[in-house]
PDB file of N, CA and C in Angstrom:
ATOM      1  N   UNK A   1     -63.295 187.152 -16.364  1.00  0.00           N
ATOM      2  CA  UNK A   1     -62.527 186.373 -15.410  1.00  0.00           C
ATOM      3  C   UNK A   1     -61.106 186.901 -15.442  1.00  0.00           C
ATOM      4  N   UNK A   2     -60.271 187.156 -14.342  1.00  0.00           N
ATOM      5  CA  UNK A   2     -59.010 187.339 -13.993  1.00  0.00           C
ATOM      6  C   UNK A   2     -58.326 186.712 -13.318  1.00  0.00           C
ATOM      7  N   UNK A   3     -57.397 186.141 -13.507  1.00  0.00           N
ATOM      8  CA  UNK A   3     -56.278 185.222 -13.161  1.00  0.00           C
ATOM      9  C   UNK A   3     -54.896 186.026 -12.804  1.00  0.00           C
ATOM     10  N   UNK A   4     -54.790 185.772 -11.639  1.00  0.00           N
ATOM     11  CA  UNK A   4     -53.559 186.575 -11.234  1.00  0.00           C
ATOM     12  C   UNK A   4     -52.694 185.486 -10.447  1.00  0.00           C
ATOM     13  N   UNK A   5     -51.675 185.039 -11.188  1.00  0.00           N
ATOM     14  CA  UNK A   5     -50.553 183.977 -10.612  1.00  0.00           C
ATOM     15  C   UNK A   5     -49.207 184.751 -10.205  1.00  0.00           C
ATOM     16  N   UNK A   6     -48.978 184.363  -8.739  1.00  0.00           N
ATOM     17  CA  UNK A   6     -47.586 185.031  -8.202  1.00  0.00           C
ATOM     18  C   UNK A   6     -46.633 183.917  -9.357  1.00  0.00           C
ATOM     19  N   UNK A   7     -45.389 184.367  -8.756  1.00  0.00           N
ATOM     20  CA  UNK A   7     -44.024 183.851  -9.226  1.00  0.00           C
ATOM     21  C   UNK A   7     -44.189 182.559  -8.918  1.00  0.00           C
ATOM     22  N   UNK A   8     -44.044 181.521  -9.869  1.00  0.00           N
ATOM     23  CA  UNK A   8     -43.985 180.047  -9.823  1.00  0.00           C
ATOM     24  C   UNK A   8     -42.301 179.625  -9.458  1.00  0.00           C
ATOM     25  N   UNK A   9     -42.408 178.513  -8.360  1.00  0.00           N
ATOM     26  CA  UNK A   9     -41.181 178.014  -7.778  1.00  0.00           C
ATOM     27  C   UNK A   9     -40.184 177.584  -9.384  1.00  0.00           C
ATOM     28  N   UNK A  10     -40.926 176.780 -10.108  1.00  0.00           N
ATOM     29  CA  UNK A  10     -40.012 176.727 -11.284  1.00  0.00           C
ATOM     30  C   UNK A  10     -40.814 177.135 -12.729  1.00  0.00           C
ATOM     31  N   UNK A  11     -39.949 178.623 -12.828  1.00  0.00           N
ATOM     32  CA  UNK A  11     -41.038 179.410 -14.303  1.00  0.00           C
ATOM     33  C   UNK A  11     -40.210 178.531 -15.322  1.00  0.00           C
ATOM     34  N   UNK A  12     -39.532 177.940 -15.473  1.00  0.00           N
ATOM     35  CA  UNK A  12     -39.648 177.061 -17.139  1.00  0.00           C
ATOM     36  C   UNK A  12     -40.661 176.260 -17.499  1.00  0.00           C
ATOM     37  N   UNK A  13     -40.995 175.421 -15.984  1.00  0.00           N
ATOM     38  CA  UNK A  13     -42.012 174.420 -15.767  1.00  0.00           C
ATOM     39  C   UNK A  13     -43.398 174.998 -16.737  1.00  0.00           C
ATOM     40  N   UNK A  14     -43.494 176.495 -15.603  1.00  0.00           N
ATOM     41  CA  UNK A  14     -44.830 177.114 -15.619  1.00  0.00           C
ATOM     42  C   UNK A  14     -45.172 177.689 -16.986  1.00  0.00           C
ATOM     43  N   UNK A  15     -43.949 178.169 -17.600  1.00  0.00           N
ATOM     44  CA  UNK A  15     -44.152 178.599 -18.943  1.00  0.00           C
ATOM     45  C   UNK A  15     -44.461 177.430 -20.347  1.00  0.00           C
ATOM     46  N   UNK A  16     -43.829 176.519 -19.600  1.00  0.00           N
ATOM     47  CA  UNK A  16     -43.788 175.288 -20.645  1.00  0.00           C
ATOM     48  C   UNK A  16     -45.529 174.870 -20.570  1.00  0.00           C
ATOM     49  N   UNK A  17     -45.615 174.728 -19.801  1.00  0.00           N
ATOM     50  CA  UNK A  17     -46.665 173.967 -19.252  1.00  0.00           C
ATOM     51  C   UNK A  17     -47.752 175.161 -19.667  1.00  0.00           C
ATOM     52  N   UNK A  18     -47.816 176.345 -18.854  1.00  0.00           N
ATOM     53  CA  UNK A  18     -48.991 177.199 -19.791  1.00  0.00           C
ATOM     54  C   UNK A  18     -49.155 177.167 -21.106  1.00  0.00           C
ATOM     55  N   UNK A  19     -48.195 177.179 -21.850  1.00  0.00           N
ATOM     56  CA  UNK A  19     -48.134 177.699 -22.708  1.00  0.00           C
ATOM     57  C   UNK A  19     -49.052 176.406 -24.335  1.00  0.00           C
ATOM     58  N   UNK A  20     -48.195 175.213 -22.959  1.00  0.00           N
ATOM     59  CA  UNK A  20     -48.255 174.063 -24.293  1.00  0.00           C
ATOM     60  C   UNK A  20     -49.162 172.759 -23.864  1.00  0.00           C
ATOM     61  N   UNK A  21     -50.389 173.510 -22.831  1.00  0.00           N
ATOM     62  CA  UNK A  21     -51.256 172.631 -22.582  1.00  0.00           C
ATOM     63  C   UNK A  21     -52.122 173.548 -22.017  1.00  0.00           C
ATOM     64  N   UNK A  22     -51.970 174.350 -20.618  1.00  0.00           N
ATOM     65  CA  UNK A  22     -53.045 174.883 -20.532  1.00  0.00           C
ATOM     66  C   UNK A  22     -53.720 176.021 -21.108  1.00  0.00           C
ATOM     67  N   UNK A  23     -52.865 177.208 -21.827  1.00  0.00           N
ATOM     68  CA  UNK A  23     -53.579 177.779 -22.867  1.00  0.00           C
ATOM     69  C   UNK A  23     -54.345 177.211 -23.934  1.00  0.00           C
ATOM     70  N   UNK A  24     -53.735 176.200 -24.914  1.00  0.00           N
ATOM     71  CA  UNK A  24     -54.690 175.108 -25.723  1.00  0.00           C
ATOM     72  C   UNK A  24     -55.657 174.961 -25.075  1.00  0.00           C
ATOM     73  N   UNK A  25     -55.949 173.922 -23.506  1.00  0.00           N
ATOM     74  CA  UNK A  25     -57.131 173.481 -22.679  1.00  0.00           C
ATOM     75  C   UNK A  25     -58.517 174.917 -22.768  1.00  0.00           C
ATOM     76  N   UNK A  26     -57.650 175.854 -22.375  1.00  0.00           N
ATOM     77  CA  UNK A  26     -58.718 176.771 -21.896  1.00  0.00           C
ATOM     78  C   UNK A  26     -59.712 177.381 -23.265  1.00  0.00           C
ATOM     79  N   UNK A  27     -58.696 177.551 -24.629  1.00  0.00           N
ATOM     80  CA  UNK A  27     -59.290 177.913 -25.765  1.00  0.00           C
ATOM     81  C   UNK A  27     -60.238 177.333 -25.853  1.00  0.00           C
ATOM     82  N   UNK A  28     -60.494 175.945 -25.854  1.00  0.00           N
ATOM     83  CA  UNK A  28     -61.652 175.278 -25.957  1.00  0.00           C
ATOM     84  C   UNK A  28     -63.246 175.131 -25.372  1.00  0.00           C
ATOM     85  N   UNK A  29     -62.680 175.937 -23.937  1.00  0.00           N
ATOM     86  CA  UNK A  29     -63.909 176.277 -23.213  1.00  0.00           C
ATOM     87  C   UNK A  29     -65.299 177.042 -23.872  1.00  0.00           C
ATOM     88  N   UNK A  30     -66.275 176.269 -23.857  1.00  0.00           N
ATOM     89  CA  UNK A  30     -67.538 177.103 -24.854  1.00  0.00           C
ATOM     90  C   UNK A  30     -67.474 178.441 -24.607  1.00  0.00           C
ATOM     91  N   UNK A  31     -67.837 178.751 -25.221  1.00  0.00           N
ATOM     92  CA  UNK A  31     -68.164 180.503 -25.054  1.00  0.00           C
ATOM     93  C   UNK A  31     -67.132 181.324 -24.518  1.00  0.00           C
ATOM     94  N   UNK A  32     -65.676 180.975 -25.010  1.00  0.00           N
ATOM     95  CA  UNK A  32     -64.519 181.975 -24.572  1.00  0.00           C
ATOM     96  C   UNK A  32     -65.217 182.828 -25.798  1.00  0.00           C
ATOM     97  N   UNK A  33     -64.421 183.724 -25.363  1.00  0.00           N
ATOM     98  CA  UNK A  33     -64.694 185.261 -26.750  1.00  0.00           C
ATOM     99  C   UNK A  33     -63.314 185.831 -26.797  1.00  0.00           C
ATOM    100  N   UNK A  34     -62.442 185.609 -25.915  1.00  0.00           N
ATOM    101  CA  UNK A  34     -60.964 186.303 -25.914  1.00  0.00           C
ATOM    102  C   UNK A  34     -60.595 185.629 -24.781  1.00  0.00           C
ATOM    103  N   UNK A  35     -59.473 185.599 -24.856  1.00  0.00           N
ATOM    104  CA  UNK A  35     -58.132 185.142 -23.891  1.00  0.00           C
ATOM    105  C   UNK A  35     -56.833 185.962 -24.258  1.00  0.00           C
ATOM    106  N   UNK A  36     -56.388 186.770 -22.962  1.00  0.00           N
ATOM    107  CA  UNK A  36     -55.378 187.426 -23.016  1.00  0.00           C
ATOM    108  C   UNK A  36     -54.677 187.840 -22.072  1.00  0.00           C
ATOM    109  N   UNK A  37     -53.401 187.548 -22.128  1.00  0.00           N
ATOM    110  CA  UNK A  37     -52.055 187.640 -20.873  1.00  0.00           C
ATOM    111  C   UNK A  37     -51.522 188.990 -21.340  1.00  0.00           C
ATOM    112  N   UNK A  38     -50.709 189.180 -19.763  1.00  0.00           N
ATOM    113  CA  UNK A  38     -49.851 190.346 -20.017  1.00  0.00           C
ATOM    114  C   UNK A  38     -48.900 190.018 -21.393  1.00  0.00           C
ATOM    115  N   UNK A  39     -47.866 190.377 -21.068  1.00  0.00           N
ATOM    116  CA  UNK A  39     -46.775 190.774 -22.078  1.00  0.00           C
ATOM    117  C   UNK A  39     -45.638 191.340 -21.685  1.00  0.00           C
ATOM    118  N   UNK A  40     -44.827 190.654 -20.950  1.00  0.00           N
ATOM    119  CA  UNK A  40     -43.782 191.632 -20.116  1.00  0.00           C
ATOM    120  C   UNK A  40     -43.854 191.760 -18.999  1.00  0.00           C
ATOM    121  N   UNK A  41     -42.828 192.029 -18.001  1.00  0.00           N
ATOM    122  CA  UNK A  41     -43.576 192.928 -16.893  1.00  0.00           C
ATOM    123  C   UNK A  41     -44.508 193.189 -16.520  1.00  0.00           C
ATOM    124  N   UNK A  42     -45.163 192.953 -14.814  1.00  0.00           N
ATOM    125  CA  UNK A  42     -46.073 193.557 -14.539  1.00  0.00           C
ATOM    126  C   UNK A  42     -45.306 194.712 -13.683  1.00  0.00           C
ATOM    127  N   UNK A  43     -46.092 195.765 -13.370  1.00  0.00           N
ATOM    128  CA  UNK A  43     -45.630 196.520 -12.044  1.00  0.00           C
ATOM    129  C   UNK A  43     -47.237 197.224 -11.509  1.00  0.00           C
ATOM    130  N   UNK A  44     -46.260 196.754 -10.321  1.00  0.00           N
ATOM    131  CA  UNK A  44     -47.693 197.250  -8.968  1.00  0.00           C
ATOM    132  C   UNK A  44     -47.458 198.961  -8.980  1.00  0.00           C
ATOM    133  N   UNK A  45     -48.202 199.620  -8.912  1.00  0.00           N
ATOM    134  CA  UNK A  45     -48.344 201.239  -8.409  1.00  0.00           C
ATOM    135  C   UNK A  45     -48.986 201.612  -7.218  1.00  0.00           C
ATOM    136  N   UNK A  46     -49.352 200.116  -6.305  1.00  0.00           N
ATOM    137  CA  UNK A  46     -49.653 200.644  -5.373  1.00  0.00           C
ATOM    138  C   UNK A  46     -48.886 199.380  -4.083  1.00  0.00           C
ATOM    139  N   UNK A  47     -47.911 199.102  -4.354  1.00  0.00           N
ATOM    140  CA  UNK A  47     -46.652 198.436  -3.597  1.00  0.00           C
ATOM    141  C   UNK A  47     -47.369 196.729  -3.077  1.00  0.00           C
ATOM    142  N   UNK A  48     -48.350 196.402  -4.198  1.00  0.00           N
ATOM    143  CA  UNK A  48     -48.300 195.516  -3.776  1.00  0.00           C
ATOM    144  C   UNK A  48     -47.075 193.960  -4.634  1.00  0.00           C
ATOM    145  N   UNK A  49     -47.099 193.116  -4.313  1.00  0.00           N
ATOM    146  CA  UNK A  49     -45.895 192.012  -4.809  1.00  0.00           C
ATOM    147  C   UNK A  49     -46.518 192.191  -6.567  1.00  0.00           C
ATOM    148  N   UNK A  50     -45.628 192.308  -7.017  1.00  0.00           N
ATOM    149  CA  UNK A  50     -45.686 192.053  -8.484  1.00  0.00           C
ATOM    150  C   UNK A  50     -46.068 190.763  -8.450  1.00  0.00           C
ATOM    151  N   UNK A  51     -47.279 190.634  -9.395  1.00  0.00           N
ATOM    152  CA  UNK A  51     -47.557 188.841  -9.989  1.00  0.00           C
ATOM    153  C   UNK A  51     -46.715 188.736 -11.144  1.00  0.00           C
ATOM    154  N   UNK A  52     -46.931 187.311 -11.200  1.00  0.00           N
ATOM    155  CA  UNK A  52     -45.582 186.814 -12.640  1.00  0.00           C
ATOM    156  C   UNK A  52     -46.765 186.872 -13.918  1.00  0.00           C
ATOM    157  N   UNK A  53     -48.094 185.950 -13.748  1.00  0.00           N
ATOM    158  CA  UNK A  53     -49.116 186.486 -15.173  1.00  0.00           C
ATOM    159  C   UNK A  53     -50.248 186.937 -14.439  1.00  0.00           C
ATOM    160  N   UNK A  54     -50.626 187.554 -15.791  1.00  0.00           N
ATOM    161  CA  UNK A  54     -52.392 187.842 -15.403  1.00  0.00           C
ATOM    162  C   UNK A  54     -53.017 187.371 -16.490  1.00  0.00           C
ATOM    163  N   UNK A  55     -54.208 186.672 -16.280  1.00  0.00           N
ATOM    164  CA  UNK A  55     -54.820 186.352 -17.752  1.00  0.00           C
ATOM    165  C   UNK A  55     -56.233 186.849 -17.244  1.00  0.00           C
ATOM    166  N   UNK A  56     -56.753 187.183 -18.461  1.00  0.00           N
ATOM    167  CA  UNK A  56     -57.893 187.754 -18.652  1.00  0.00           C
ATOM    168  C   UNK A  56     -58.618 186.938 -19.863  1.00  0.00           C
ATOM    169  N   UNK A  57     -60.025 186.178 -19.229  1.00  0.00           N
ATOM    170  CA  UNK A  57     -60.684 185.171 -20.199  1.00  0.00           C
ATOM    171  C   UNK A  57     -62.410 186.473 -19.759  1.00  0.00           C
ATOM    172  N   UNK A  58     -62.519 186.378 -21.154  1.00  0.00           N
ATOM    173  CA  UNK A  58     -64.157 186.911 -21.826  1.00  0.00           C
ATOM    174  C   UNK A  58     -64.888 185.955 -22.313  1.00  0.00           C
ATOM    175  N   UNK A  59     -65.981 186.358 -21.193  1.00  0.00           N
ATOM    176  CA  UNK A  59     -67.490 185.515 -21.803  1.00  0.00           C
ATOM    177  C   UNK A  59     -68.654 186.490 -22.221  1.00  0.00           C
ATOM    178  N   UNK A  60     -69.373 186.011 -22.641  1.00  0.00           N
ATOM    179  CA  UNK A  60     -70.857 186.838 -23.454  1.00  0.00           C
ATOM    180  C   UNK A  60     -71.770 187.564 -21.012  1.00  0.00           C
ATOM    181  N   UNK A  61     -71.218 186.404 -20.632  1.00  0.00           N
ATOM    182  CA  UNK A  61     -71.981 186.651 -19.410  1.00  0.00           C
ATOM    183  C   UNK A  61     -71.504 185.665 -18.293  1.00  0.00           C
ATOM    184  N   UNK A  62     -71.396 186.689 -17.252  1.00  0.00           N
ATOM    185  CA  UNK A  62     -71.377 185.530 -15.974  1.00  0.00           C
ATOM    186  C   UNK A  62     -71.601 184.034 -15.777  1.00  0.00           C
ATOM    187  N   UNK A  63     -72.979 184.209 -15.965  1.00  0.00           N
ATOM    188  CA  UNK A  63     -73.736 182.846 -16.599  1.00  0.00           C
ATOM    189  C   UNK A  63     -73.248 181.996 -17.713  1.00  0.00           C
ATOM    190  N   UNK A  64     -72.343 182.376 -18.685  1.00  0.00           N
ATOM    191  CA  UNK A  64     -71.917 181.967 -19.599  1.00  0.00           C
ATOM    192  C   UNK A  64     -70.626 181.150 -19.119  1.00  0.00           C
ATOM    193  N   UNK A  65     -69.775 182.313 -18.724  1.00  0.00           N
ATOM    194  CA  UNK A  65     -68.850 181.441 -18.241  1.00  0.00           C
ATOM    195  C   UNK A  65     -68.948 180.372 -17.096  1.00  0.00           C
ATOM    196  N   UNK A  66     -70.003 180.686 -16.098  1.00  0.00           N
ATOM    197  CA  UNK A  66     -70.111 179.732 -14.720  1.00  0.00           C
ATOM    198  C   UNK A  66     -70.432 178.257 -16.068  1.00  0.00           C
ATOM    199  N   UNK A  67     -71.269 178.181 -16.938  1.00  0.00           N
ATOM    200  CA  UNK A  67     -71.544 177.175 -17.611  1.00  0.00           C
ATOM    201  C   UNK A  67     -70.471 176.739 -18.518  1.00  0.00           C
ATOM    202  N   UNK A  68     -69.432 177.442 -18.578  1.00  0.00           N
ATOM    203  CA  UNK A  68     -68.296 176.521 -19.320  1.00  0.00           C
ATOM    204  C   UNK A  68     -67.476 175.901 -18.331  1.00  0.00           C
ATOM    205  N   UNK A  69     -67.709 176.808 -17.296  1.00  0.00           N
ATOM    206  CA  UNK A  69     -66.526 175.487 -16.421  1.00  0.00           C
ATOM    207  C   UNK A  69     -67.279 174.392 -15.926  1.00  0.00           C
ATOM    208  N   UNK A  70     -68.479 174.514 -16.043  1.00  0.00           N
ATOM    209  CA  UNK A  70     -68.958 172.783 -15.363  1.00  0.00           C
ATOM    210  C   UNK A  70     -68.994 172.216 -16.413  1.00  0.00           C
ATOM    211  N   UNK A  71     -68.777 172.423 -17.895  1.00  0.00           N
ATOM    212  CA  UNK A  71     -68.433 171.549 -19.259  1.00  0.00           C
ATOM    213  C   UNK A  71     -67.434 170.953 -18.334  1.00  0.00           C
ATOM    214  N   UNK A  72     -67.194 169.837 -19.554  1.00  0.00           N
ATOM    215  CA  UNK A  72     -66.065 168.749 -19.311  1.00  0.00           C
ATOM    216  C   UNK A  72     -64.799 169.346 -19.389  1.00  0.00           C
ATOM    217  N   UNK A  73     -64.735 170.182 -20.444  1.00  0.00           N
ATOM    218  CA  UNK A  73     -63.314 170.953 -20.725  1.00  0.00           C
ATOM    219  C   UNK A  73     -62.654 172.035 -19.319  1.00  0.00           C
ATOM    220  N   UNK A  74     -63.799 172.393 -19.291  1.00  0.00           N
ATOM    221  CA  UNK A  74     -64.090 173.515 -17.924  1.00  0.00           C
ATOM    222  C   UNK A  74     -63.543 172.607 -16.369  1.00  0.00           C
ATOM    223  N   UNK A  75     -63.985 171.943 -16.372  1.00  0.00           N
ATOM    224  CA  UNK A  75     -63.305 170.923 -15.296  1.00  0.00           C
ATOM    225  C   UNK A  75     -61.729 170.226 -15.769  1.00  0.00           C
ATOM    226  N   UNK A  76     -61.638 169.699 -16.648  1.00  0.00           N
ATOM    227  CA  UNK A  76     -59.927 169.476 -17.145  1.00  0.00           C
ATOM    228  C   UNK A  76     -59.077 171.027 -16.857  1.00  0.00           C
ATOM    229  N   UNK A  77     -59.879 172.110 -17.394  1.00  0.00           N
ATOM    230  CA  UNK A  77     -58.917 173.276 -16.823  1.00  0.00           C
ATOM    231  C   UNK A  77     -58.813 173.773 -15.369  1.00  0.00           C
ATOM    232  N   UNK A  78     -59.824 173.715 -14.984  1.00  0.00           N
ATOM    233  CA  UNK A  78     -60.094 173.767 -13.308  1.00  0.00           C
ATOM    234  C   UNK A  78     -58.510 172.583 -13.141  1.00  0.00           C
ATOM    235  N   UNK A  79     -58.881 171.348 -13.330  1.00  0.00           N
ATOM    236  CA  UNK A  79     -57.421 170.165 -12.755  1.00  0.00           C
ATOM    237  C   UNK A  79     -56.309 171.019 -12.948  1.00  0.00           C
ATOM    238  N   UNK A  80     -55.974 170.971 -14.287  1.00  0.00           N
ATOM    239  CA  UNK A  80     -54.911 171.470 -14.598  1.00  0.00           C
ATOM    240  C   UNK A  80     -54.267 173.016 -14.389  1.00  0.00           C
ATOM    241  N   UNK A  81     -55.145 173.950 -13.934  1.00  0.00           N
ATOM    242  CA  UNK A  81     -54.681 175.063 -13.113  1.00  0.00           C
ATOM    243  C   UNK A  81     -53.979 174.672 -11.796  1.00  0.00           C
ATOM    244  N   UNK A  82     -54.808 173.547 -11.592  1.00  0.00           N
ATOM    245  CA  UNK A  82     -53.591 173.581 -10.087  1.00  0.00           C
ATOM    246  C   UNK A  82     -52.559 172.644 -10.359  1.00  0.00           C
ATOM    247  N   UNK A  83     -52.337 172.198 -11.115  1.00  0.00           N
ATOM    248  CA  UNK A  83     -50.914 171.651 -12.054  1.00  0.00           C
ATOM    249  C   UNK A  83     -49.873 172.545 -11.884  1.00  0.00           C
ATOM    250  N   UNK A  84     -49.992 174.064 -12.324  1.00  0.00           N
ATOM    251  CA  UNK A  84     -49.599 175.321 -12.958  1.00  0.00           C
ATOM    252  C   UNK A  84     -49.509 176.138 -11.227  1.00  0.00           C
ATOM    253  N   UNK A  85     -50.340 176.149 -10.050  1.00  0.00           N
ATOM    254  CA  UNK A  85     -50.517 176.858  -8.844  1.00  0.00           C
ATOM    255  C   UNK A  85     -51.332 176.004  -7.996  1.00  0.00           C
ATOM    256  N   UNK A  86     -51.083 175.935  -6.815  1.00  0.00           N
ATOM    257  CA  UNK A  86     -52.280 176.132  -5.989  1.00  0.00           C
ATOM    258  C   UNK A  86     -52.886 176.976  -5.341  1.00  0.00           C
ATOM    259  N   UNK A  87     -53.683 176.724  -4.683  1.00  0.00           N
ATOM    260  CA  UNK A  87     -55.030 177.807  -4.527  1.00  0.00           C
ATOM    261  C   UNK A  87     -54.198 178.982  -3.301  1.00  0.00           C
ATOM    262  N   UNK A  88     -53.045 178.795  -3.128  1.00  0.00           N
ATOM    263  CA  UNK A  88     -52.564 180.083  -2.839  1.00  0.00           C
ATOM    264  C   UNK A  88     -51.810 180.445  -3.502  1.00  0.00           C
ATOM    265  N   UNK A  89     -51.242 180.116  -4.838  1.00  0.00           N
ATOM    266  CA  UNK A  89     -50.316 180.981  -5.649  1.00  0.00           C
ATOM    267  C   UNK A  89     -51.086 181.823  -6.521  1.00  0.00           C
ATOM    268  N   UNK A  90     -52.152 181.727  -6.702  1.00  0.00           N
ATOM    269  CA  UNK A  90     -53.367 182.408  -7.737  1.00  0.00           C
ATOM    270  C   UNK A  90     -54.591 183.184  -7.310  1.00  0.00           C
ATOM    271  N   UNK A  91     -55.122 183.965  -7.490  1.00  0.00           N
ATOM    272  CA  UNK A  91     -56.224 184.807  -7.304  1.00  0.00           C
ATOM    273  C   UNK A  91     -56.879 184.735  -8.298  1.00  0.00           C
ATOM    274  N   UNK A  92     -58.518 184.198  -8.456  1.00  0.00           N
ATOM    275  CA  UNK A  92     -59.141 184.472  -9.387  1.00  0.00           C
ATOM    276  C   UNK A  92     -60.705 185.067  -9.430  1.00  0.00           C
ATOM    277  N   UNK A  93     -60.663 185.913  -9.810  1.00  0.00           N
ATOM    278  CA  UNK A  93     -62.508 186.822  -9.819  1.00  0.00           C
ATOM    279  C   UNK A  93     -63.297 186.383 -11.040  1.00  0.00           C
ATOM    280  N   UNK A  94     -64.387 185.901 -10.803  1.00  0.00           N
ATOM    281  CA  UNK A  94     -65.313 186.011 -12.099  1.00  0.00           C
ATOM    282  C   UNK A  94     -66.328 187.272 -11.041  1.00  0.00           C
ATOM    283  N   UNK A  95     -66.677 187.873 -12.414  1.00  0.00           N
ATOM    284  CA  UNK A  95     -67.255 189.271 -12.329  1.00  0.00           C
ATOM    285  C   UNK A  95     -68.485 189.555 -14.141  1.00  0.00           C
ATOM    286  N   UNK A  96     -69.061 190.168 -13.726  1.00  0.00           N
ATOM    287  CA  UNK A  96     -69.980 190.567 -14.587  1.00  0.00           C
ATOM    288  C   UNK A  96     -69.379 191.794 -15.094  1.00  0.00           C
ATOM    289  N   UNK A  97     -69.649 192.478 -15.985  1.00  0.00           N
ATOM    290  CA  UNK A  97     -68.520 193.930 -16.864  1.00  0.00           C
ATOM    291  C   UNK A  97     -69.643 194.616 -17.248  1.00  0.00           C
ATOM    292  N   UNK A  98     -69.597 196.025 -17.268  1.00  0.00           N
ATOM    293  CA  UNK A  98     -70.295 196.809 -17.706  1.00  0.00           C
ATOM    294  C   UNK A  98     -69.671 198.045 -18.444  1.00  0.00           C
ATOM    295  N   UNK A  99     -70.329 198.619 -19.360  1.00  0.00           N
ATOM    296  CA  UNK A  99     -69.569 199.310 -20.309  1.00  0.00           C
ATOM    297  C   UNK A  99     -69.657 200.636 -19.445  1.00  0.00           C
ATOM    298  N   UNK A 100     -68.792 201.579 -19.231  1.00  0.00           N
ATOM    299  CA  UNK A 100     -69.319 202.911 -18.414  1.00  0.00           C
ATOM    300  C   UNK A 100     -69.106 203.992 -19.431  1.00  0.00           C
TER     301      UNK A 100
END
């Protein structure tokens, strides 16, 4: 899964608030395996708007993750993402991964 959030109207809010509720929320989701944000800066190389984060959440499988968000926890983070954006400040893909 990838999470791509533009620039939030107020980033203290957004940082406070990721940081000290919805990162906690999401750890809890069954079958995370990793959770991980940029670090700095993003930059586009192909001119599109720089986003402010990207997070990247790992599951064992597609299926895995579609079944943590209909958990209970999985739905409290679903709410509380749009706390943090709404459904036009964010882009998000769930995708299946293959090793090449």
């Amino acid at each position: 899964m990838t999470v791509i959030y533009k620039t939030p109207k107020d980033k203290d809010f957004f940082e406070k608030h990721y940081f000290e509720v919805h990162i906690p929320l999401a750890n809890q989701l069954p079958g995370l395996l990793k959770y991980e944000i940029n670090d700095g800066p993003i930059a586009s190389i192909t001119d599109h708007p720089e986003p402010y984060r990207i997070a990247n959440l790992y599951f064992e499988s597609l299926e895995t993750m579609m079944t943590a968000f209909r958990s209970e926890i999985g739905q409290q983070c679903t709410v509380d993402r749009r706390i943090l954006a709404s459904d036009e400040e964010v882009q998000i893909y769930l995708y299946d991964t293959k090793n090449v």
